[in-house]
Protein backbone atom coordinates (compact mmCIF):
# COMPACT_ATOMS: atom_id res chain seq x y z
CA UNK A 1 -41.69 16.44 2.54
CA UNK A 2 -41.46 14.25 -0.35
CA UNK A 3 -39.24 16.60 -2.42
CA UNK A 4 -36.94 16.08 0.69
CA UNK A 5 -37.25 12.25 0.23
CA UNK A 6 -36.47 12.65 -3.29
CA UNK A 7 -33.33 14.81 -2.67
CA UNK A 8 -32.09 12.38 0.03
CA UNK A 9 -32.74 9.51 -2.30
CA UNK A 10 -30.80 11.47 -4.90
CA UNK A 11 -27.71 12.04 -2.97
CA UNK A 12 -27.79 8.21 -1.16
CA UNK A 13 -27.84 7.26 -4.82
CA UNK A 14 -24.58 9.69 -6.10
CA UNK A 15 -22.87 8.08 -3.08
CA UNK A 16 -23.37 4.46 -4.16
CA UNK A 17 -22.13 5.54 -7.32
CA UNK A 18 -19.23 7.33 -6.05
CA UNK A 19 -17.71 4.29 -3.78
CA UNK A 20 -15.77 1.84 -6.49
CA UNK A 21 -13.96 5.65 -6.84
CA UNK A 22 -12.74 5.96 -3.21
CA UNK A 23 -9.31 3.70 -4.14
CA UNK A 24 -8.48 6.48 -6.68
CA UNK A 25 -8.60 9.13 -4.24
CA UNK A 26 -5.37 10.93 -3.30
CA UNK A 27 -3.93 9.28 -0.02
CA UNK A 28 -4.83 12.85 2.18
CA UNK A 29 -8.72 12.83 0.84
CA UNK A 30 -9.57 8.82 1.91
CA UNK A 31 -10.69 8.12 5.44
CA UNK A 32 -9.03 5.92 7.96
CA UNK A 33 -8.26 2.04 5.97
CA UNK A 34 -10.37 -1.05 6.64
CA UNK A 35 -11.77 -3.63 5.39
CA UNK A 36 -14.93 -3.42 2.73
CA UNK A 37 -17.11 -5.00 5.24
CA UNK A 38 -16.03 -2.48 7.87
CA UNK A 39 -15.11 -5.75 10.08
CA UNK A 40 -11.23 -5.49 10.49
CA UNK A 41 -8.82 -2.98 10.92
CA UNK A 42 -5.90 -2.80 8.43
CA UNK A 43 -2.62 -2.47 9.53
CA UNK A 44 -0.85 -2.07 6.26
CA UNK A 45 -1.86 -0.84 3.18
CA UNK A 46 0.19 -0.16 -0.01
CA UNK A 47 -1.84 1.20 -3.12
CA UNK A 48 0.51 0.86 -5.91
CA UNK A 49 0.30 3.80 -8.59
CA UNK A 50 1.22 3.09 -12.03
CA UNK A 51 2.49 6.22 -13.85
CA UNK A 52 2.77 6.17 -17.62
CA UNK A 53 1.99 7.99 -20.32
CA UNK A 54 0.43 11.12 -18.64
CA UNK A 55 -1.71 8.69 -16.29
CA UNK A 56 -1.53 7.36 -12.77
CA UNK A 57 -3.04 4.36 -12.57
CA UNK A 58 -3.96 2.94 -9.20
CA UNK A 59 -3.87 -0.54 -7.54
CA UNK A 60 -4.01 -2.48 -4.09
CA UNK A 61 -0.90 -3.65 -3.85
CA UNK A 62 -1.16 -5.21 -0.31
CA UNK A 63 -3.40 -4.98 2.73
CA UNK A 64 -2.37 -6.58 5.92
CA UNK A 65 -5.54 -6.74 8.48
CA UNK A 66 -5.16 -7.06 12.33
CA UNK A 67 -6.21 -10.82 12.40
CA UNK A 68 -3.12 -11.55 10.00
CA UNK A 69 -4.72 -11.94 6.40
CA UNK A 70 -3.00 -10.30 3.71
CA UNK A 71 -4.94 -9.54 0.31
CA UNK A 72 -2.72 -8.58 -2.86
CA UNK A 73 -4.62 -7.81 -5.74
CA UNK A 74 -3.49 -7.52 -9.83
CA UNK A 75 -1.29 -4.84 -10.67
CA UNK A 76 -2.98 -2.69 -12.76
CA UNK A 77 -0.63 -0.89 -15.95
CA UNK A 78 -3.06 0.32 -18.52
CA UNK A 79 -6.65 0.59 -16.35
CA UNK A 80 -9.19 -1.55 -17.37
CA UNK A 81 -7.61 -4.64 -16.47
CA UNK A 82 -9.56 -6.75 -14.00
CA UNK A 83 -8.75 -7.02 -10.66
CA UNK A 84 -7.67 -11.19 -9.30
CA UNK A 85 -6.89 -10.88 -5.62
CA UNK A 86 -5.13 -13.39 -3.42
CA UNK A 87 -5.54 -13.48 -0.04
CA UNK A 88 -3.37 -15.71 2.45
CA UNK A 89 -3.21 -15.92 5.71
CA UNK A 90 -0.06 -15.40 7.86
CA UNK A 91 1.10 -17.78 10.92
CA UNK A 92 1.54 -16.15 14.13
CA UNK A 93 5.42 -15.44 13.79
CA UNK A 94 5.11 -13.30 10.50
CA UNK A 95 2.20 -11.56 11.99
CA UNK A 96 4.91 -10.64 14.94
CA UNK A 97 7.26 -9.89 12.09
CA UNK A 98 4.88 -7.51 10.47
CA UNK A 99 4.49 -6.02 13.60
CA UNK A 100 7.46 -5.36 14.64
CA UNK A 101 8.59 -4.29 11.09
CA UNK A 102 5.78 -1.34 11.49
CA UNK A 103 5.75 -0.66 14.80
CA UNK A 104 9.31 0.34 14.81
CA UNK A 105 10.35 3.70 16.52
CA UNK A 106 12.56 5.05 13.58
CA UNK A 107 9.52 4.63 11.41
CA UNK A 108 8.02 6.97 12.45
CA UNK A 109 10.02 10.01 11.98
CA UNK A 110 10.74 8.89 8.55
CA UNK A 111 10.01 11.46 5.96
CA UNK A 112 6.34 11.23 4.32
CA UNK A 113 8.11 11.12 0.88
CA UNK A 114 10.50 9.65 -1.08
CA UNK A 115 11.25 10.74 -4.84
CA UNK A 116 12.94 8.27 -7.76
CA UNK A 117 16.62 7.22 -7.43
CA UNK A 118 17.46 6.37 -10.66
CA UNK A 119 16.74 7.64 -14.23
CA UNK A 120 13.53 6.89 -15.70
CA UNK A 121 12.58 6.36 -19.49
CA UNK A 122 8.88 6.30 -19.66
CA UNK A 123 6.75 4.83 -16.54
CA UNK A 124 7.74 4.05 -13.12
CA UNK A 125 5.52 2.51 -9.94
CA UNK A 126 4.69 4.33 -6.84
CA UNK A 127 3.94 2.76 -3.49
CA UNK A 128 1.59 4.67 -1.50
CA UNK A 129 2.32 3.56 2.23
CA UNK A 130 -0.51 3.55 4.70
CA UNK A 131 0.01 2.40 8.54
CA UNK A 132 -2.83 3.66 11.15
CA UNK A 133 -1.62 4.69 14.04
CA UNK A 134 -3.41 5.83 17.25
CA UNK A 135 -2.98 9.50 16.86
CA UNK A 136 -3.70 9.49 12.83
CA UNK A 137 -2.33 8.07 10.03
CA UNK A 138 0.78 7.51 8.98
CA UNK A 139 1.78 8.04 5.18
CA UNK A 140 4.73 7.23 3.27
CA UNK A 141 4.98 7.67 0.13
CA UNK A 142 7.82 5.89 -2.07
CA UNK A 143 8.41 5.90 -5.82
CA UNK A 144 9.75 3.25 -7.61
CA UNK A 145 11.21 1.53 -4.18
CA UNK A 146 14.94 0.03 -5.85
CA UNK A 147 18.40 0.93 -3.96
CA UNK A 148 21.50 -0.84 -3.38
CA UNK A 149 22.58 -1.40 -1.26
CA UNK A 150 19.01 -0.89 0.57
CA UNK A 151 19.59 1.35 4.05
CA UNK A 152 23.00 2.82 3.00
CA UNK A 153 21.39 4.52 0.11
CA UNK A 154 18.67 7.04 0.11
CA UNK A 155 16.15 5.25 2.64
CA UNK A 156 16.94 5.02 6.46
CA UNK A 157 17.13 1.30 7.39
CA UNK A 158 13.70 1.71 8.84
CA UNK A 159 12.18 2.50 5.68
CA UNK A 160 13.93 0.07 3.74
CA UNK A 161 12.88 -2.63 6.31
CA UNK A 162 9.18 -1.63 5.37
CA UNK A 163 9.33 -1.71 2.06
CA UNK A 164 11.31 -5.12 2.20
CA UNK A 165 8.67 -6.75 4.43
CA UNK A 166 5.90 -5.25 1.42
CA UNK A 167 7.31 -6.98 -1.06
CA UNK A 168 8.26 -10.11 0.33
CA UNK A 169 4.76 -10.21 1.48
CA UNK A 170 3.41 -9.66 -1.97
CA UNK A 171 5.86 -11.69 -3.44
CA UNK A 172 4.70 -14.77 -0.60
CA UNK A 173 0.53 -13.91 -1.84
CA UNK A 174 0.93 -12.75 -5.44
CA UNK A 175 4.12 -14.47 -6.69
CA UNK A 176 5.00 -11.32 -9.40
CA UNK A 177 7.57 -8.94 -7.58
CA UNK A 178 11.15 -8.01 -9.69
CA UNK A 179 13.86 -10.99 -8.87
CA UNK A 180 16.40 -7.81 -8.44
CA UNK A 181 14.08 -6.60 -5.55
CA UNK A 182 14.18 -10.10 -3.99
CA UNK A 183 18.18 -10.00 -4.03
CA UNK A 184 18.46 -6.24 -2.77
CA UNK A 185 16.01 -7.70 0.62
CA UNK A 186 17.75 -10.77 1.19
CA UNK A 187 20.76 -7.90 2.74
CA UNK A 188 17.77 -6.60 4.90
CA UNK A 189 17.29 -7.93 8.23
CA UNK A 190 13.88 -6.86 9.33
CA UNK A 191 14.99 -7.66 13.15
CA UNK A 192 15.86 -3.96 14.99
């Protein structure tokens, strides 16, 4: 019985160990988003990857929980930089916004992917889109999120809308997004 305990002890300790790892996990492989307490559901989440260099480098980009907080942390480019999160806390018409932004039929159907639409040199960002929905989650995956004019080009307006709404929201928390990004959304009404 106490080589049991031992063992048990063993693998509650590789666990602990293994948890400031779970944000690096491939979006199929982590479990269903919420907050690190456990105490509120997130209705948003974008991890940002970083590729450069041979490496994918991951970040939380934005989380949006049901009570209408929204937590952005540092954008991480080379790994071992430390994380500064801001958190704010939206009024009730942007929560409605948010809302409606992800609740929107179209959004659905979208594909789950959607690859780089312009030339590259050496290291482009990835969005990593995660919306929980009552019959699973929901996964959209976006690199390097740039097009103009946004909705014409190669994301349907619904998609476009989304990733609009992400980065005025981190913009709004974090202050740091691209001021071409900010003129391609001001086009985008997030309204259906």
């Amino acid at each position: 019985m106490n080589r049991c305990s031992a063992q048990t002890r063993k693998a509650a300790v590789g666990l602990l160990l293994m948890l400031p790892m779970l944000d690096t996990l491939p979006r199929g492989l982590r479990a269903q988003v919420s907050t690190e307490d456990g105490s509120l559901p997130v209705i948003l989440e974008v991890m940002n990857y970083h590729f450069t260099m041979g490496h994918k480098i991951p970040s939380v980009f934005l989380r949006v929980l049901s009570d209408g907080s929204v937590e952005c942390r540092s954008l991480r480019t080379t790994g071992p930089e430390a994380s500064v999160v801001k958190k704010k806390v939206l009024a009730p018409e942007e929560v409605k916004e948010v809302k409606a932004v992800i609740e929107q039929p179209e959004l659905r159907d979208v594909k789950s992917r959607y690859e780089l639409t312009h030339p590259i040199i050496d290291s482009w960002m990835e969005w990593d889109i995660r919306i929980p929905r009552t019959a699973g989650t929901q996964d959209i995956a976006i690199a390097a999120f740039a097009s103009t004019p946004l909705g014409d080009g190669p994301y349907p307006i619904a998609v476009a809308r989304l990733g609009c709404l992400t980065s005025k929201l981190r913009d709004e928390v974090y202050g740091d997004e691209p001021d071409y990004r900010r003129r391609e959304c001001k086009n985008i009404s997030m309204a259906r």
